[in-house]
PDB file of N, CA and C in Angstrom:
ATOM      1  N   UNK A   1       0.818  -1.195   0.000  1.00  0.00           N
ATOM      2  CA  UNK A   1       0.000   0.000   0.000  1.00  0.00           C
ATOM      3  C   UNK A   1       0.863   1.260   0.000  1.00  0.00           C
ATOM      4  N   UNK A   2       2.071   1.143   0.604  1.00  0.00           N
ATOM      5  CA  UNK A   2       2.924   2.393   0.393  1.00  0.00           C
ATOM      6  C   UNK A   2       3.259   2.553  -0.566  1.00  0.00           C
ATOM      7  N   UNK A   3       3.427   1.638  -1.312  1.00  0.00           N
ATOM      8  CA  UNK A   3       4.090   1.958  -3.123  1.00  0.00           C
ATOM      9  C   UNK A   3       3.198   2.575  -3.489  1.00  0.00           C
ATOM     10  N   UNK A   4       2.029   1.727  -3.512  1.00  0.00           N
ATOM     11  CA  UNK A   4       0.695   2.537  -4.669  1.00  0.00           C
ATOM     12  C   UNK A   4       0.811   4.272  -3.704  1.00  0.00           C
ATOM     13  N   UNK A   5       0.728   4.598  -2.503  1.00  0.00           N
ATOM     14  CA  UNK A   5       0.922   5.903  -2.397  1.00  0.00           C
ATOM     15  C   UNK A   5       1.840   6.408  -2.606  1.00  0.00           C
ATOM     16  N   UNK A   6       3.286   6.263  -3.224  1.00  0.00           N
ATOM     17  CA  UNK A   6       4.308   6.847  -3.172  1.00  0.00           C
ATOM     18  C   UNK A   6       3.938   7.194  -4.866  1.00  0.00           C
ATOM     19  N   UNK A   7       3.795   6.657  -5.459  1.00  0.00           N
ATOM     20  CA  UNK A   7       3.708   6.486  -7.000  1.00  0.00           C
ATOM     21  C   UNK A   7       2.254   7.191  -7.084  1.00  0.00           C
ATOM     22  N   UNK A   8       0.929   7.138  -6.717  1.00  0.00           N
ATOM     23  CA  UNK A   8      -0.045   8.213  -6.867  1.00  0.00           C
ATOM     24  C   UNK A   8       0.686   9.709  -6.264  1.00  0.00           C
ATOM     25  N   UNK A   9       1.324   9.762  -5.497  1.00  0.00           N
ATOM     26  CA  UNK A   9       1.941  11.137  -4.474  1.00  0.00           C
ATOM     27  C   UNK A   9       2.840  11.724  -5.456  1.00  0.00           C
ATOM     28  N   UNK A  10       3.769  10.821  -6.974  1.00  0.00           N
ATOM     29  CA  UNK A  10       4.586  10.847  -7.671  1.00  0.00           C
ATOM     30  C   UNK A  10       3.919  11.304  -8.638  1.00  0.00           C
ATOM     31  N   UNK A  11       2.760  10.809  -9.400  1.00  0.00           N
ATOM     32  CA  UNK A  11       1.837  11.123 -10.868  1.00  0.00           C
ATOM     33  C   UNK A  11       1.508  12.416  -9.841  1.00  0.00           C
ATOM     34  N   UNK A  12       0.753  12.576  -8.471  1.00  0.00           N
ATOM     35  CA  UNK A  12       0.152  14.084  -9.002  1.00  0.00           C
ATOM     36  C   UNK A  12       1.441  15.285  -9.158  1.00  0.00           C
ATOM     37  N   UNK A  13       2.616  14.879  -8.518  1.00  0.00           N
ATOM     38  CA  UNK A  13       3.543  15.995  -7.996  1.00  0.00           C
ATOM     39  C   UNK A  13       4.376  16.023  -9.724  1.00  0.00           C
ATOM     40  N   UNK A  14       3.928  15.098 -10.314  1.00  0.00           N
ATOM     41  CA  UNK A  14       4.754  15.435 -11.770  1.00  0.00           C
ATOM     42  C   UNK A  14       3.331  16.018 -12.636  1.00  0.00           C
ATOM     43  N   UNK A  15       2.309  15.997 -12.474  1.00  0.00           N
ATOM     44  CA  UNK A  15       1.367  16.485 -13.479  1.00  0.00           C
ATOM     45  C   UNK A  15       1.072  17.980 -12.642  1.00  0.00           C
ATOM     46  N   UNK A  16       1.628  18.327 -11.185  1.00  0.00           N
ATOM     47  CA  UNK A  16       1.568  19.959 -10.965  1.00  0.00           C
ATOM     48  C   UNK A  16       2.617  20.302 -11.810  1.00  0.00           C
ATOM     49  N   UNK A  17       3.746  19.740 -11.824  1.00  0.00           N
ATOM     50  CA  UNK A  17       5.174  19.897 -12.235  1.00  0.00           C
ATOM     51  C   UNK A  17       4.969  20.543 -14.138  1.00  0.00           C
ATOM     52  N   UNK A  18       4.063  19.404 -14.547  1.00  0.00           N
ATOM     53  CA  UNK A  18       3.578  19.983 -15.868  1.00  0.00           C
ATOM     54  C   UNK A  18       2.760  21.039 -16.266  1.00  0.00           C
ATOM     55  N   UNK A  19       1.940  21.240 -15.071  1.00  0.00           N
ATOM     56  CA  UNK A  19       0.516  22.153 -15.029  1.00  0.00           C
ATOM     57  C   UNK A  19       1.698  23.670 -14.650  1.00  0.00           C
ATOM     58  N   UNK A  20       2.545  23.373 -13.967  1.00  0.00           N
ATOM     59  CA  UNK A  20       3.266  24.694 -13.888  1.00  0.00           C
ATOM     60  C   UNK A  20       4.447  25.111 -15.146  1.00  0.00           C
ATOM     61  N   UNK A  21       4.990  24.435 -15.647  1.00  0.00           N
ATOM     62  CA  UNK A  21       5.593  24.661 -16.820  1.00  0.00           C
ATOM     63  C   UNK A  21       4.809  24.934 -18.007  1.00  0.00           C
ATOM     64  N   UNK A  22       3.476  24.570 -18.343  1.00  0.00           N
ATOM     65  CA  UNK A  22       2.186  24.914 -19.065  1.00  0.00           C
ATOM     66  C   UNK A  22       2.357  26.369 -18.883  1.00  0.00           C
ATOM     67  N   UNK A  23       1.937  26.939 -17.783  1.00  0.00           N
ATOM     68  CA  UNK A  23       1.344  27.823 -17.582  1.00  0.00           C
ATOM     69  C   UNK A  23       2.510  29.050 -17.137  1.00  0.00           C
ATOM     70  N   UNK A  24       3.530  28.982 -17.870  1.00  0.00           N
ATOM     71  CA  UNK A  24       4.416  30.110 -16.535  1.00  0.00           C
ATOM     72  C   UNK A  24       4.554  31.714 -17.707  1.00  0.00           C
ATOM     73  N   UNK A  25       3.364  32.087 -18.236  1.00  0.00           N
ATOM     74  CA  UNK A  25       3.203  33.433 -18.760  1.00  0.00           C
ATOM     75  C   UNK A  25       3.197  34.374 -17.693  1.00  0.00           C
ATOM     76  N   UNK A  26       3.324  35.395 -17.579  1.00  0.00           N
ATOM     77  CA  UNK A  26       2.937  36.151 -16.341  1.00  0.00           C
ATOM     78  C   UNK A  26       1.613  36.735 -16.529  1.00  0.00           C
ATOM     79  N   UNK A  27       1.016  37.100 -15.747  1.00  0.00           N
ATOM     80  CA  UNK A  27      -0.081  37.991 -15.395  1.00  0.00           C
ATOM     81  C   UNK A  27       0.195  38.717 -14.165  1.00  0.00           C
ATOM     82  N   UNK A  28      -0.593  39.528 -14.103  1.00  0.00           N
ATOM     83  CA  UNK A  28      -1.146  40.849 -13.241  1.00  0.00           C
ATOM     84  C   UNK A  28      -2.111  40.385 -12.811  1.00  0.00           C
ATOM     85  N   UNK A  29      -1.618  40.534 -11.312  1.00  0.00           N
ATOM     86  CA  UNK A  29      -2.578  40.612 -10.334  1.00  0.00           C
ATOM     87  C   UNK A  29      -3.559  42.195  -9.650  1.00  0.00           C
ATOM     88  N   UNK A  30      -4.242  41.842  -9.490  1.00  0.00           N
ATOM     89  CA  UNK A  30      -5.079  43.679  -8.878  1.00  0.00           C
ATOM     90  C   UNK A  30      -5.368  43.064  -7.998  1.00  0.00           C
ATOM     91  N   UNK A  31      -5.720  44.181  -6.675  1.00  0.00           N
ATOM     92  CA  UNK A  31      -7.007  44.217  -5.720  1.00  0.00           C
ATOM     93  C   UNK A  31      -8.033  44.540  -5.979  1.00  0.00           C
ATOM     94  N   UNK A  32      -8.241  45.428  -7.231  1.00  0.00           N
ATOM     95  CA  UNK A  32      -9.964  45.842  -7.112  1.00  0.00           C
ATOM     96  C   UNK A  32      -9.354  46.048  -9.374  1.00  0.00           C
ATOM     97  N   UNK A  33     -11.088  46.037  -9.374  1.00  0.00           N
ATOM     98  CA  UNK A  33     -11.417  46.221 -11.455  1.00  0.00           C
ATOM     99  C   UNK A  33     -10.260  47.044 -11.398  1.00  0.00           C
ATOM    100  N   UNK A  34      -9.749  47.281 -12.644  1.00  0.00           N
ATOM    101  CA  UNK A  34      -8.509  48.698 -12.972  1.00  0.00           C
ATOM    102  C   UNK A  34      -9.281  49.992 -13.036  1.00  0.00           C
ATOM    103  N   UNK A  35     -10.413  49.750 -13.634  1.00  0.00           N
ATOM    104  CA  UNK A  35     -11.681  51.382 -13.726  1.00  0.00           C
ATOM    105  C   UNK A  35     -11.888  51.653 -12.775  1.00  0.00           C
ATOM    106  N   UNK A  36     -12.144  50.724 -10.962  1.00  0.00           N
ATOM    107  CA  UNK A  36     -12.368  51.160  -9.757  1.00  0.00           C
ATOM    108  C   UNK A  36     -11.074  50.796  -8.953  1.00  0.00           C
ATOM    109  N   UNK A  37     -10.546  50.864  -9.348  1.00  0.00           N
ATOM    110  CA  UNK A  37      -9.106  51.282  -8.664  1.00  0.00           C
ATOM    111  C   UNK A  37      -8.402  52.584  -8.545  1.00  0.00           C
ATOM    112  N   UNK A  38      -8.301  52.714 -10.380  1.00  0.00           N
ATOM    113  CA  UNK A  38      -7.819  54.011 -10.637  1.00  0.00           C
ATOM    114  C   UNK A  38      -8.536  55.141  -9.871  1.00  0.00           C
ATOM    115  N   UNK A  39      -9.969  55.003  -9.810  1.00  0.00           N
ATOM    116  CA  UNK A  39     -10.550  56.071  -9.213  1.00  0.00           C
ATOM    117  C   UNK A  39     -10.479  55.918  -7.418  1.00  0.00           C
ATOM    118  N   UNK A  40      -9.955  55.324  -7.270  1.00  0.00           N
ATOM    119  CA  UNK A  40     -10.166  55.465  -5.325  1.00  0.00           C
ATOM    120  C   UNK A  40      -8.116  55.938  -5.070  1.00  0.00           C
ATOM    121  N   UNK A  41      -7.429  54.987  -5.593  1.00  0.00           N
ATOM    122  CA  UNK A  41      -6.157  55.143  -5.598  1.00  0.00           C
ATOM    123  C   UNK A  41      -5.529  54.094  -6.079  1.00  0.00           C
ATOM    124  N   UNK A  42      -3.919  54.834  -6.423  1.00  0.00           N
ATOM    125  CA  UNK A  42      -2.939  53.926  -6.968  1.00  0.00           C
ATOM    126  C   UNK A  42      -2.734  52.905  -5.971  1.00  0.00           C
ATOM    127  N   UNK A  43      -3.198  51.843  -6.657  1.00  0.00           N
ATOM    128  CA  UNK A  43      -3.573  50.731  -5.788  1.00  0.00           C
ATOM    129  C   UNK A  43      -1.984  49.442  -6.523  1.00  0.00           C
ATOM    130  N   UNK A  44      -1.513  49.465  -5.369  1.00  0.00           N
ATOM    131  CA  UNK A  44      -0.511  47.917  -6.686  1.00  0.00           C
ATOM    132  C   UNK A  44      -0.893  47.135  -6.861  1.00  0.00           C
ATOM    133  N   UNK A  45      -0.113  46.615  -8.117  1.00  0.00           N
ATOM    134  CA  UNK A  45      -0.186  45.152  -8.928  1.00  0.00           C
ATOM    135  C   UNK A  45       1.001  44.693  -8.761  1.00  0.00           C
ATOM    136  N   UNK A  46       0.680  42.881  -9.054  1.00  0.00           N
ATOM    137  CA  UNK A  46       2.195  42.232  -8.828  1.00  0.00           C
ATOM    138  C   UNK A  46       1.650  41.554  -9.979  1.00  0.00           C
ATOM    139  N   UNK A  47       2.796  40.914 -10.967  1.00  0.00           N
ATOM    140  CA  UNK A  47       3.091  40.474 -12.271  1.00  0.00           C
ATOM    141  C   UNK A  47       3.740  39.276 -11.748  1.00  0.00           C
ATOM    142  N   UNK A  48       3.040  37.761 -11.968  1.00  0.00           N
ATOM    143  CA  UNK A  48       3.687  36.894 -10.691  1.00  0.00           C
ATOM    144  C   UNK A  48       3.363  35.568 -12.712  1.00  0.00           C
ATOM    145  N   UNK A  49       3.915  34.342 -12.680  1.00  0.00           N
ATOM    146  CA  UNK A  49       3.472  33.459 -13.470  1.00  0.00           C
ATOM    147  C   UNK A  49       2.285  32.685 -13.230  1.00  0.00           C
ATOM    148  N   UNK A  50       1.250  32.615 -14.406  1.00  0.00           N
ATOM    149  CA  UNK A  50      -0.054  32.002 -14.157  1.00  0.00           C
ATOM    150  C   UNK A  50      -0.544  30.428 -13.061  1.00  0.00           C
ATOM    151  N   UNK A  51       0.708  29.937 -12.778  1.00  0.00           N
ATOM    152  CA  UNK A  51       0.609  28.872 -12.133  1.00  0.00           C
ATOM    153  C   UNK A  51       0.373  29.074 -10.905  1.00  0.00           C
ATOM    154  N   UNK A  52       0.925  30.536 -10.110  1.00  0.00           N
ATOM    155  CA  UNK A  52       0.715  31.071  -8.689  1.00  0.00           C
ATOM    156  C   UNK A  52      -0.332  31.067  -8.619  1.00  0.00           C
ATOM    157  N   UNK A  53      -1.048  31.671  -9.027  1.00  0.00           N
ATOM    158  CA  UNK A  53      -2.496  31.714  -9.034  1.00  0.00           C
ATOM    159  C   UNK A  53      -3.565  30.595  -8.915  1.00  0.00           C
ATOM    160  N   UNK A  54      -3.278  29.957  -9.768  1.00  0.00           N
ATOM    161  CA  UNK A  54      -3.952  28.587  -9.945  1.00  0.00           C
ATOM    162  C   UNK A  54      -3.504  27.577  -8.458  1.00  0.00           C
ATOM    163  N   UNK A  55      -2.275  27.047  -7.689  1.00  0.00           N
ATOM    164  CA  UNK A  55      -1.901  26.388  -7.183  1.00  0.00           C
ATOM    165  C   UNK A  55      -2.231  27.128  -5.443  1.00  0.00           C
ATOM    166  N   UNK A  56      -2.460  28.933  -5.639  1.00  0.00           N
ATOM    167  CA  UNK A  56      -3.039  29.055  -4.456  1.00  0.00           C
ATOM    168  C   UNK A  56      -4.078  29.037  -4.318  1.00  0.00           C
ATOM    169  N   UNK A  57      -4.978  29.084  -5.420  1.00  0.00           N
ATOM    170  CA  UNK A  57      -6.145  28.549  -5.208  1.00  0.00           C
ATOM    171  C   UNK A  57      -6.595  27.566  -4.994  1.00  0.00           C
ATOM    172  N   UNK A  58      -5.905  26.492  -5.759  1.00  0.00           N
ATOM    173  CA  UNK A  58      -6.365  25.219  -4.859  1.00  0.00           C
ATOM    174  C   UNK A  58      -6.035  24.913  -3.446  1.00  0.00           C
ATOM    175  N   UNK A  59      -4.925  25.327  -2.609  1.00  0.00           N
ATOM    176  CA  UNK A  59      -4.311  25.531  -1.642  1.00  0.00           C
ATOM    177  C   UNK A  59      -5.107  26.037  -0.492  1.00  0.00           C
ATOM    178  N   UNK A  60      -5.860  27.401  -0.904  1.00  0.00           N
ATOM    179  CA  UNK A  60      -7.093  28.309  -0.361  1.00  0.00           C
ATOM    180  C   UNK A  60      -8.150  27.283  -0.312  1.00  0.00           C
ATOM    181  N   UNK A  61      -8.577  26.882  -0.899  1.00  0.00           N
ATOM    182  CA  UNK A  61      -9.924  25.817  -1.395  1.00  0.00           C
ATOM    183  C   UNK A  61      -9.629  24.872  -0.571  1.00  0.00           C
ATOM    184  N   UNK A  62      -8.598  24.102  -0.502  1.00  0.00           N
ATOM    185  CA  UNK A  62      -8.587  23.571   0.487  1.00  0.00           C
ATOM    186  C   UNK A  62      -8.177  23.451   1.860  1.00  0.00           C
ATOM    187  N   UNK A  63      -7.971  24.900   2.185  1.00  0.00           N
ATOM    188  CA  UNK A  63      -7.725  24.854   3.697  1.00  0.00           C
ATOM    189  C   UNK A  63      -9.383  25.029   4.011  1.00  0.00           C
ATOM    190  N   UNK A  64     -10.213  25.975   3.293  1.00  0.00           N
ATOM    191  CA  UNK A  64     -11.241  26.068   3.336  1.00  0.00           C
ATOM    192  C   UNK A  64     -12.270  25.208   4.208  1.00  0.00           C
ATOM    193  N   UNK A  65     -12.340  24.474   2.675  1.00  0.00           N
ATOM    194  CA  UNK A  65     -12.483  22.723   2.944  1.00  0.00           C
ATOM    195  C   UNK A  65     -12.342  22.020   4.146  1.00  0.00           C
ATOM    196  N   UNK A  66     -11.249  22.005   4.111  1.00  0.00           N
ATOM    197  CA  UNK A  66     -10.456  21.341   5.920  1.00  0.00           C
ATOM    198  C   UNK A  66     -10.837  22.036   6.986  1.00  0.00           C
ATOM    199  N   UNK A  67     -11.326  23.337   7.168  1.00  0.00           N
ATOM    200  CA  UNK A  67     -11.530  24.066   7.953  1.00  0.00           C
ATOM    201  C   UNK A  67     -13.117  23.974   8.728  1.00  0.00           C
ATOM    202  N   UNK A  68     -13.740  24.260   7.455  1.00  0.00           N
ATOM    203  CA  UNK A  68     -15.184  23.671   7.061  1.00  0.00           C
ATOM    204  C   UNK A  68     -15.667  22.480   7.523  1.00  0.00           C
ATOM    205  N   UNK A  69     -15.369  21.499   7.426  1.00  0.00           N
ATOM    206  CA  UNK A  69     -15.269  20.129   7.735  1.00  0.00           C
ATOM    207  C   UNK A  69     -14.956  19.558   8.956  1.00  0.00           C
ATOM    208  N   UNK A  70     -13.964  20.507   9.819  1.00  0.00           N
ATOM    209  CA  UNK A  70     -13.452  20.523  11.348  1.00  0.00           C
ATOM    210  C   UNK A  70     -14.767  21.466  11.936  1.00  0.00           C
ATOM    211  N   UNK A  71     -15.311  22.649  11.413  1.00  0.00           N
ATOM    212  CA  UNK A  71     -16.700  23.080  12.281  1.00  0.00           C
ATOM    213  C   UNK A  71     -17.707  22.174  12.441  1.00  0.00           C
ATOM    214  N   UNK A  72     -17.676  21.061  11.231  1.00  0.00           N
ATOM    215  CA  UNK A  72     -18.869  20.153  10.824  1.00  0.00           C
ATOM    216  C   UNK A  72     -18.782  19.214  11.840  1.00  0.00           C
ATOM    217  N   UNK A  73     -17.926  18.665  12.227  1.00  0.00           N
ATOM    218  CA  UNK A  73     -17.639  17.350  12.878  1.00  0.00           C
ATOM    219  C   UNK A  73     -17.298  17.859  14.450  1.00  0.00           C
ATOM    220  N   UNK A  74     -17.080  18.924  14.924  1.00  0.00           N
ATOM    221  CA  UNK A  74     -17.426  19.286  15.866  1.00  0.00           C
ATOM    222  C   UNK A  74     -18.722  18.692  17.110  1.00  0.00           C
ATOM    223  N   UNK A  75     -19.652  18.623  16.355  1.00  0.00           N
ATOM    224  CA  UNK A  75     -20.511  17.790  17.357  1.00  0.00           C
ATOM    225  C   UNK A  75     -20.213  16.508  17.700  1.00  0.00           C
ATOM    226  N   UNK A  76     -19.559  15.820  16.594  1.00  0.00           N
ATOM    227  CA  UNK A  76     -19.206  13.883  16.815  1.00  0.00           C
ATOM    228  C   UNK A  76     -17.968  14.255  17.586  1.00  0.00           C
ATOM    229  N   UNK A  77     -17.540  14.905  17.913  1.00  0.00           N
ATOM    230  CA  UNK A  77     -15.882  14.589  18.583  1.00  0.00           C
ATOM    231  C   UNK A  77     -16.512  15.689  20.004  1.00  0.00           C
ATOM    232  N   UNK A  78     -17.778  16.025  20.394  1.00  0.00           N
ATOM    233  CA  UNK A  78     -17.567  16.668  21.536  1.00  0.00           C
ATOM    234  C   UNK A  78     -18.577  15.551  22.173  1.00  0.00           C
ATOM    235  N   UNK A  79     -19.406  14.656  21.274  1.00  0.00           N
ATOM    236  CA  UNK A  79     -20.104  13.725  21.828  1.00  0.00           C
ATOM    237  C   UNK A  79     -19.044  12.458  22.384  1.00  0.00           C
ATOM    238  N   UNK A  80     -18.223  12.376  21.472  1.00  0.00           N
ATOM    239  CA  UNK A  80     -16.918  11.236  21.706  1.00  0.00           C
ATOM    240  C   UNK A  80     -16.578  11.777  22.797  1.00  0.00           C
ATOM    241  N   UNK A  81     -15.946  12.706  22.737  1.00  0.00           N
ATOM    242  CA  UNK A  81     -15.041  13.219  23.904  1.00  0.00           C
ATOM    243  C   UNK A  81     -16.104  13.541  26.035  1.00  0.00           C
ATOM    244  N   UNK A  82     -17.425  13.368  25.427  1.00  0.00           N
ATOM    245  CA  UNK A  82     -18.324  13.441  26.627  1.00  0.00           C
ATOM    246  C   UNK A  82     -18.819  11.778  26.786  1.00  0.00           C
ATOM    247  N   UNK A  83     -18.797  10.753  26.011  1.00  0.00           N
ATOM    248  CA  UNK A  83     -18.720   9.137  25.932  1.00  0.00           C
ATOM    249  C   UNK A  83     -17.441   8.887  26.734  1.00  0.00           C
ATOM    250  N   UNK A  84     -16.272   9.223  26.385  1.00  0.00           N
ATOM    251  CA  UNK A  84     -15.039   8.738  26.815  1.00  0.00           C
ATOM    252  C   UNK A  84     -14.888   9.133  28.158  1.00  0.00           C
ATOM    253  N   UNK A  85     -15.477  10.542  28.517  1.00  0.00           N
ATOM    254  CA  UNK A  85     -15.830  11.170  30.299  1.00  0.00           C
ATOM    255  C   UNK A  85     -16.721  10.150  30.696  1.00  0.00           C
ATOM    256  N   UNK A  86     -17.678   9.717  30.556  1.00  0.00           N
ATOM    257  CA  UNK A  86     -18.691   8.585  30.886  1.00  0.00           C
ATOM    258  C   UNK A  86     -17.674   7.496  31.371  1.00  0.00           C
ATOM    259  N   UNK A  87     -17.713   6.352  30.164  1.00  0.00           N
ATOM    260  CA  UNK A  87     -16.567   5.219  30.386  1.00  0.00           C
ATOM    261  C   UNK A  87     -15.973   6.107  31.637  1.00  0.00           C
ATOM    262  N   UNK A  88     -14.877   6.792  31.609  1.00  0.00           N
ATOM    263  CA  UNK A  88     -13.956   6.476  32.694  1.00  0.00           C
ATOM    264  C   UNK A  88     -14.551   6.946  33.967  1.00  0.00           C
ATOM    265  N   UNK A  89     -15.798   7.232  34.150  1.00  0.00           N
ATOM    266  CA  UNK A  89     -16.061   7.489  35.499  1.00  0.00           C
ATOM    267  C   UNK A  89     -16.621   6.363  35.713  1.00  0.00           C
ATOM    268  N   UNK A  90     -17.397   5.632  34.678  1.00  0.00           N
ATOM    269  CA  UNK A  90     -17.810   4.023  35.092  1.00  0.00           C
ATOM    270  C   UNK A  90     -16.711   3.074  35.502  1.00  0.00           C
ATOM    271  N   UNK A  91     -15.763   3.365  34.566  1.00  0.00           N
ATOM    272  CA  UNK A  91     -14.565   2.133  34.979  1.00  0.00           C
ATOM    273  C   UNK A  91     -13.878   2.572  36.826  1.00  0.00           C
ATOM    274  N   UNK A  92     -14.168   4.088  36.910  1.00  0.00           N
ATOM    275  CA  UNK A  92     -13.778   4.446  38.540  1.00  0.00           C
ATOM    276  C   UNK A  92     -14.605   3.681  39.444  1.00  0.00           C
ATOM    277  N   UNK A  93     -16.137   3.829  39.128  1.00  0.00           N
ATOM    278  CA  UNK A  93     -17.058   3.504  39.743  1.00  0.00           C
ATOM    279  C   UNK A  93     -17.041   2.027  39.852  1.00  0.00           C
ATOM    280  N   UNK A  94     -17.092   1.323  38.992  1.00  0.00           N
ATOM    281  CA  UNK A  94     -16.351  -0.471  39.180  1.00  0.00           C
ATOM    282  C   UNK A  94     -15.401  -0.733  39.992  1.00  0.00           C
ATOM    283  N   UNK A  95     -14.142  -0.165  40.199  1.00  0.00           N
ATOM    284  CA  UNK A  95     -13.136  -0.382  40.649  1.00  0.00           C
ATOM    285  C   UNK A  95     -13.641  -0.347  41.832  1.00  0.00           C
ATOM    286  N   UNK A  96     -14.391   0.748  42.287  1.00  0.00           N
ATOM    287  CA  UNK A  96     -14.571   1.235  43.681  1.00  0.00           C
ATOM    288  C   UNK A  96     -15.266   0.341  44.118  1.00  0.00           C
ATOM    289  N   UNK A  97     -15.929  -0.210  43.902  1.00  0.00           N
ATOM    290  CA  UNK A  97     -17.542  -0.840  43.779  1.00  0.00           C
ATOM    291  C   UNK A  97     -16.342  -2.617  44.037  1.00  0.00           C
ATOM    292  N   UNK A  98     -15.544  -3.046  43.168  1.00  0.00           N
ATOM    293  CA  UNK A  98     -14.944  -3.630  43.621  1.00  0.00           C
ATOM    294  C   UNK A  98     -14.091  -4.032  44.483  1.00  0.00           C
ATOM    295  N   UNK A  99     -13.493  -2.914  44.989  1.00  0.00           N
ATOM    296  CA  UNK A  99     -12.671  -2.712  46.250  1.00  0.00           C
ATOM    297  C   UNK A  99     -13.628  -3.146  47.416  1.00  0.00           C
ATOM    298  N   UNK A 100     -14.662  -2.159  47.764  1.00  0.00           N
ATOM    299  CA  UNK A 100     -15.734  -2.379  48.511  1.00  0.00           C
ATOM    300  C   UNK A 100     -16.677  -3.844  48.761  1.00  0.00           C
ATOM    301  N   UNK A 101     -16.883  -3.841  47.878  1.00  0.00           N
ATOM    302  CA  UNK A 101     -17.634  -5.490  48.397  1.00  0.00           C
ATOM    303  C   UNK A 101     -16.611  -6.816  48.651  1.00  0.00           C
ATOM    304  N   UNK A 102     -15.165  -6.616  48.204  1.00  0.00           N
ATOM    305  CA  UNK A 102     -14.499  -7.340  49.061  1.00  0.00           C
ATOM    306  C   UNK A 102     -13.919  -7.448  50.574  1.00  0.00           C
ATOM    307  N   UNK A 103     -14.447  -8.636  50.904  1.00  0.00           N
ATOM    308  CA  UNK A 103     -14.235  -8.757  52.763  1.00  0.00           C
ATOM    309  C   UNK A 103     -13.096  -9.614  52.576  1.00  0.00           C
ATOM    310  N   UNK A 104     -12.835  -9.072  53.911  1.00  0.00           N
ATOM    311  CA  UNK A 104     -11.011  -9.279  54.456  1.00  0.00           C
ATOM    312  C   UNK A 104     -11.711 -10.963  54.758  1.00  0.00           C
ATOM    313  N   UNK A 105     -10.576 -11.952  54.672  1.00  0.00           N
ATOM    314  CA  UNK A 105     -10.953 -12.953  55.696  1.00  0.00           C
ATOM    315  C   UNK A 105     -10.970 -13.193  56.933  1.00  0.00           C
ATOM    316  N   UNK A 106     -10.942 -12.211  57.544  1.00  0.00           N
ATOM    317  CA  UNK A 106     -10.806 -12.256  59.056  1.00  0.00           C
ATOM    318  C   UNK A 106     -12.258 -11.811  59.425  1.00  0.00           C
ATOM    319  N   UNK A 107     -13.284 -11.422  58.647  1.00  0.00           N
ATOM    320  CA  UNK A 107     -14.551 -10.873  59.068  1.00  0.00           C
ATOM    321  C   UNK A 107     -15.762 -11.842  58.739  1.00  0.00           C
ATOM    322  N   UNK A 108     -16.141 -12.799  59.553  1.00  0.00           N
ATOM    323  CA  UNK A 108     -16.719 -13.841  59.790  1.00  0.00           C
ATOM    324  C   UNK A 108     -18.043 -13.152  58.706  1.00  0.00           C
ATOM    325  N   UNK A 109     -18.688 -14.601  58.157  1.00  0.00           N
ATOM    326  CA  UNK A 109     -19.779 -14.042  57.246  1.00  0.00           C
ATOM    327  C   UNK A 109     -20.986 -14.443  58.261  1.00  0.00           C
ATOM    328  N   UNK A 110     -22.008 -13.320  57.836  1.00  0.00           N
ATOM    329  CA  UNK A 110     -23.114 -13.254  58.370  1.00  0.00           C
ATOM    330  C   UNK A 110     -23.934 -15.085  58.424  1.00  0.00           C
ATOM    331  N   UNK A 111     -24.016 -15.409  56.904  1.00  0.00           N
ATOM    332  CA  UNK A 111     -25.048 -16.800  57.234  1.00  0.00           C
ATOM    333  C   UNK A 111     -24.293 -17.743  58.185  1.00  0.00           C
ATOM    334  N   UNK A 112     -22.851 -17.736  58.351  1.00  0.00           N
ATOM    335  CA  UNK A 112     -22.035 -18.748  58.940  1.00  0.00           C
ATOM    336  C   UNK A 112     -22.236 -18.502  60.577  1.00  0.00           C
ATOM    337  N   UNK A 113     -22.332 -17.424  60.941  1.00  0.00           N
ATOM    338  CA  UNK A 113     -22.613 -16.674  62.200  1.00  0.00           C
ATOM    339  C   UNK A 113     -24.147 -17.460  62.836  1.00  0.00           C
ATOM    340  N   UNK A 114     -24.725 -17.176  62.129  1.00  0.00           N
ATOM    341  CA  UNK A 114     -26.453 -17.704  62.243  1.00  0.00           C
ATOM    342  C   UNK A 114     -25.780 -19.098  62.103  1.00  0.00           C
ATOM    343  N   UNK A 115     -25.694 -19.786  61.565  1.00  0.00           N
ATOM    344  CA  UNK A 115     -25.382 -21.388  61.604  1.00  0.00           C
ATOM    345  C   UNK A 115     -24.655 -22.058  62.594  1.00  0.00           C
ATOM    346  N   UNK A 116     -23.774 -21.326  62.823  1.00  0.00           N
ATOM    347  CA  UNK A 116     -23.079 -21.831  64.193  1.00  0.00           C
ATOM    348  C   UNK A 116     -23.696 -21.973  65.565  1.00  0.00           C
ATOM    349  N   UNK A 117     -24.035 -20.672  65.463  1.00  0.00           N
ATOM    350  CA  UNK A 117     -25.007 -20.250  67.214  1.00  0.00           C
ATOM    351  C   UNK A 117     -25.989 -21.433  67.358  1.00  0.00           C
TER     352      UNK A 117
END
């Protein structure tokens, strides 16, 4: 199973490898349209290759994603985590519960008491 992941981990990291040599024209980046820019202020641009763009977006998308997905599951891991408080106060409560109903042998039992007399 590690091969097949080393070799899928290998095809995608050589087809970014291609997707970025594809693409390395530059473009211009803005913060805002160039028509509503110009009018508020000289706002900069960075002139970066088309692959930046593309590879932080998927990057963005998926922290997103991951982020998204950790608010979602939030309820199953606070229910887990209030199950697992349960269990171990039961497994306290056994122990105790076991400690307790064991008698020393030196403390004569009740029916044997009645039987003797």
């Amino acid at each position: 199973m590690r091969i097949v992941k080393s070799v899928f981990l290998a095809l995608v990291g050589f087809a970014f490898f291609i997707l970025a040599l594809a693409n390395r024209d530059p473009v211009t980046l803005r913060l805002l349209p160039e028509s509503l820019g110009t009018s508020i202020s000289d706002l900069p641009t960075v002139s970066v290759p088309l692959f930046l763009p593309i590879f932080g977006s998927v990057i963005i998308g998926l922290l997103i994603g991951f982020f998204w997905e950790w608010l979602r599951e939030h309820h199953h891991r606070a229910r887990a985590s209030a199950s697992q408080r349960q269990v171990s106060r039961m497994k306290k409560e056994i122990s105790t519960l076991k400690r307790n109903t064991t008698e020393p042998d030196d403390v004569p039992d009740d029916v044997l008491a009645l039987i003797n007399d």
